[in-house]
C-alpha atoms as a PDB file:
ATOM      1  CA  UNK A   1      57.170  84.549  99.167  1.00  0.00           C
ATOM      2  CA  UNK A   2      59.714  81.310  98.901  1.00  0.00           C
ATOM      3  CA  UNK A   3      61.851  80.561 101.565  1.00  0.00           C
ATOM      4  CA  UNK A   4      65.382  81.177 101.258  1.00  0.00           C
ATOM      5  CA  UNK A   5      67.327  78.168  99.593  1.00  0.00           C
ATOM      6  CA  UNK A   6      69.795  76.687 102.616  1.00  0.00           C
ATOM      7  CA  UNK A   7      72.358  76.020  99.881  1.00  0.00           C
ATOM      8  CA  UNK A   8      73.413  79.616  99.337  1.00  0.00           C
ATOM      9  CA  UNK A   9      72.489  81.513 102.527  1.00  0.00           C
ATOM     10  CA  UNK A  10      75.004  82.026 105.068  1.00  0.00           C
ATOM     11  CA  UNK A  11      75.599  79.986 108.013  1.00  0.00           C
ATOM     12  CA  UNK A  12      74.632  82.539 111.387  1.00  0.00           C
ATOM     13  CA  UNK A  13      76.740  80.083 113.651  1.00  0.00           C
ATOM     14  CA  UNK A  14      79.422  81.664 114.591  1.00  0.00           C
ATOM     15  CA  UNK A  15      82.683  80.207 113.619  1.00  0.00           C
ATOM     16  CA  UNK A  16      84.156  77.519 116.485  1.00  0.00           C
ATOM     17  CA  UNK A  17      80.932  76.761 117.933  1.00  0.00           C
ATOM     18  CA  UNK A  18      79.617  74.119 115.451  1.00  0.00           C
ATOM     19  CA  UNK A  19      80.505  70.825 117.290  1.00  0.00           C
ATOM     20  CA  UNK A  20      83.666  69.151 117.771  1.00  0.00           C
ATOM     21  CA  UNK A  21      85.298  71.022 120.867  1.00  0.00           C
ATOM     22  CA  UNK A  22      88.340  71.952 119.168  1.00  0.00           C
ATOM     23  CA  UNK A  23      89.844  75.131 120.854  1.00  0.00           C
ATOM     24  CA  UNK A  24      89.594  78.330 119.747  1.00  0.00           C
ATOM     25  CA  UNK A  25      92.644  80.797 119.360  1.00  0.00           C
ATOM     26  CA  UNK A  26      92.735  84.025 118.467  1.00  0.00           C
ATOM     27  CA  UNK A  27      94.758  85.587 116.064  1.00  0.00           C
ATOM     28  CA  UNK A  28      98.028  86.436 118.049  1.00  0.00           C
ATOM     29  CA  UNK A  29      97.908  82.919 120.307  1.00  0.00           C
ATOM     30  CA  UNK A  30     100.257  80.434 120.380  1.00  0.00           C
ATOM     31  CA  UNK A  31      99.892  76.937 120.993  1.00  0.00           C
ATOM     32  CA  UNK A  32     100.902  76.475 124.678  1.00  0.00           C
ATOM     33  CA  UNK A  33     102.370  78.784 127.045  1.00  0.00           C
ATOM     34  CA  UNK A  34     105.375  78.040 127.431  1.00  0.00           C
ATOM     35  CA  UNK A  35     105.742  77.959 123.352  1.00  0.00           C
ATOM     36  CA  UNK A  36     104.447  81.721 123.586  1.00  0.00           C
ATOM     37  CA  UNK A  37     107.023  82.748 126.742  1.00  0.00           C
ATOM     38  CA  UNK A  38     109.657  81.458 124.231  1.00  0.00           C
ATOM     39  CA  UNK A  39     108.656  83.083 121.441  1.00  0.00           C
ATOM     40  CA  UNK A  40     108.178  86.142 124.022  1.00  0.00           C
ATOM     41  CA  UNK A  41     111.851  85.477 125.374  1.00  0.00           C
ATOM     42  CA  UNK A  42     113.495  85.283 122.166  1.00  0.00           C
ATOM     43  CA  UNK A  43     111.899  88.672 120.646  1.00  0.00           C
ATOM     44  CA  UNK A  44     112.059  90.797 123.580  1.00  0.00           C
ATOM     45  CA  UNK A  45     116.102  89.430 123.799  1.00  0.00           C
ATOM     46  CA  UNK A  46     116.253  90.476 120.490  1.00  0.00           C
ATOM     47  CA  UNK A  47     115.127  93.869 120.636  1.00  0.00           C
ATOM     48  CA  UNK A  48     117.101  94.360 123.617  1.00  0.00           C
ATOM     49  CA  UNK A  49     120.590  93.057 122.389  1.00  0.00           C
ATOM     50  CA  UNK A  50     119.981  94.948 119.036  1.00  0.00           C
ATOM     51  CA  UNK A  51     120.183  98.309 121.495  1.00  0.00           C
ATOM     52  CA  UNK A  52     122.269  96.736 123.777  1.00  0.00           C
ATOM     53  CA  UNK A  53     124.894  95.825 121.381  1.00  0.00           C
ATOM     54  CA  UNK A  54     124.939  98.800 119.008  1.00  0.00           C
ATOM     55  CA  UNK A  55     128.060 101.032 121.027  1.00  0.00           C
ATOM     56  CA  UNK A  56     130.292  97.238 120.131  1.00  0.00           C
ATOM     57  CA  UNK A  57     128.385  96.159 116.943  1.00  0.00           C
ATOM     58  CA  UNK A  58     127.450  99.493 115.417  1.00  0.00           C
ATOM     59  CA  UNK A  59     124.441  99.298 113.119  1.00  0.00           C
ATOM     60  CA  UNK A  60     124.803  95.694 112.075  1.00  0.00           C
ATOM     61  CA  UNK A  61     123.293  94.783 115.421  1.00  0.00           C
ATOM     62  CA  UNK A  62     119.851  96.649 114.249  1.00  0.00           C
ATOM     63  CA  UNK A  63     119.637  93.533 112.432  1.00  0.00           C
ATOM     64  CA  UNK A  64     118.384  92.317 115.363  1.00  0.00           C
ATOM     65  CA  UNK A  65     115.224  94.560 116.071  1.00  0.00           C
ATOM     66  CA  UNK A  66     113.539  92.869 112.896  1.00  0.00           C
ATOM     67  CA  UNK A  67     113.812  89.201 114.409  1.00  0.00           C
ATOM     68  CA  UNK A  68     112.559  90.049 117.644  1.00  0.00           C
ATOM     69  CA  UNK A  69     109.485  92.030 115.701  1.00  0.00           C
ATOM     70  CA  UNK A  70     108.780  88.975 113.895  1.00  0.00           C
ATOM     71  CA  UNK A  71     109.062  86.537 116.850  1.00  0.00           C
ATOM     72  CA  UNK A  72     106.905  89.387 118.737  1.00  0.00           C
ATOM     73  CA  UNK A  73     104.139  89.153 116.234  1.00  0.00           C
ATOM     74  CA  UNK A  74     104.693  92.657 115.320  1.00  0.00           C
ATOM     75  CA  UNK A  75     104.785  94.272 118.664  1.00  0.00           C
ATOM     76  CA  UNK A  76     105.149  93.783 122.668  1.00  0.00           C
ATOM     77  CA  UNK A  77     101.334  94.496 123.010  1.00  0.00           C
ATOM     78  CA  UNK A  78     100.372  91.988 120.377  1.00  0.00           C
ATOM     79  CA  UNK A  79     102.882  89.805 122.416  1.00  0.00           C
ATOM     80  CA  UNK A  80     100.997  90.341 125.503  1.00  0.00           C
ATOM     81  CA  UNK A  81      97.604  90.000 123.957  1.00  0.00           C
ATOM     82  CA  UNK A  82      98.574  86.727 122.378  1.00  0.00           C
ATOM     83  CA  UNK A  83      99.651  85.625 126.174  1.00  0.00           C
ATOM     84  CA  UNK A  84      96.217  86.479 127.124  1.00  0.00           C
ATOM     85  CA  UNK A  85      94.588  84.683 123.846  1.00  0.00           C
ATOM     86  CA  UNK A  86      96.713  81.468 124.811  1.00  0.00           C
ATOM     87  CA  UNK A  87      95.679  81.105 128.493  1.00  0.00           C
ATOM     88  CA  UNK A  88      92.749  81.203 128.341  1.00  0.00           C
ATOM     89  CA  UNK A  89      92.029  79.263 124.917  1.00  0.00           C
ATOM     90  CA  UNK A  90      89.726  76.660 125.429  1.00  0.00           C
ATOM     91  CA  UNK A  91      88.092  78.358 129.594  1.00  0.00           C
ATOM     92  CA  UNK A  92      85.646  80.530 127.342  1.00  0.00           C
ATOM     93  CA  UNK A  93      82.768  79.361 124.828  1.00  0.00           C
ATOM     94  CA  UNK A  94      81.009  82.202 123.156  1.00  0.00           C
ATOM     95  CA  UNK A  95      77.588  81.139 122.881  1.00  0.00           C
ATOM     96  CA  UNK A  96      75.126  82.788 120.584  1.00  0.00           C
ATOM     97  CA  UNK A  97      71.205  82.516 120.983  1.00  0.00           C
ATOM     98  CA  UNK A  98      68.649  84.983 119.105  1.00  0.00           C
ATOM     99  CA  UNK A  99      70.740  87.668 118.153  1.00  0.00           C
ATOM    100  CA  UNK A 100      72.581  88.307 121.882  1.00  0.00           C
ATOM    101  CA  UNK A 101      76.022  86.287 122.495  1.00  0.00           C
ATOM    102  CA  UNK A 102      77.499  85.970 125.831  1.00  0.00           C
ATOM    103  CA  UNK A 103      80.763  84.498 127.293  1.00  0.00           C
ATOM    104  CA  UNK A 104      80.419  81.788 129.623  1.00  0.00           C
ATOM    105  CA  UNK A 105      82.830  79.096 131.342  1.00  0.00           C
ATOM    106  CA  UNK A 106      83.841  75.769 128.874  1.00  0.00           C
END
């Protein structure tokens, strides 16, 4: 039996941990916080006026609800998940040793 050729097997590092300390966000974070409570500010304001203002507005101010989806990142919980993905980016290190992985303080 030959061992396995190190050009075309896969890499079992997970991604992020190889070197270089650059942070690692998830999927819904933002850069900083207060770039996220903005983004939070201006979709939640959004999807408030867009009710708020329908009785002076009629249905032109659903135009609205599709802004304050987008600057939601689809929806209030993946709003409030991304919070949770941007403070604490960069306190957590997944580390990865014989098949078990484990959280620990960066």
């Amino acid at each position: 039996m030959t061992a396995p050729d190190p050009a075309t097997t896969k890499s079992t590092i997970p991604s992020g941990t190889a070197g270089g300390g650059a942070r690692e966000r998830g999927g819904f974070a933002s850069a900083t916080v207060p770039r996220h409570l903005a983004r939070g500010a201006v979709g939640f304001g959004a999807l408030v006026g867009s009710l708020a203002l329908l009785p002076l507005a009629g249905p032109v101010s659903l135009l609205l609800a599709p802004v304050g989806l987008v600057a939601l990142r689809g929806c209030p919980m993946c709003w409030a998940i991304g919070l949770l993905e941007t403070v604490s980016a960069g306190r957590l290190r997944r580390s990865c040793t014989e098949g078990s992985c484990e959280l620990r303080r960066a």
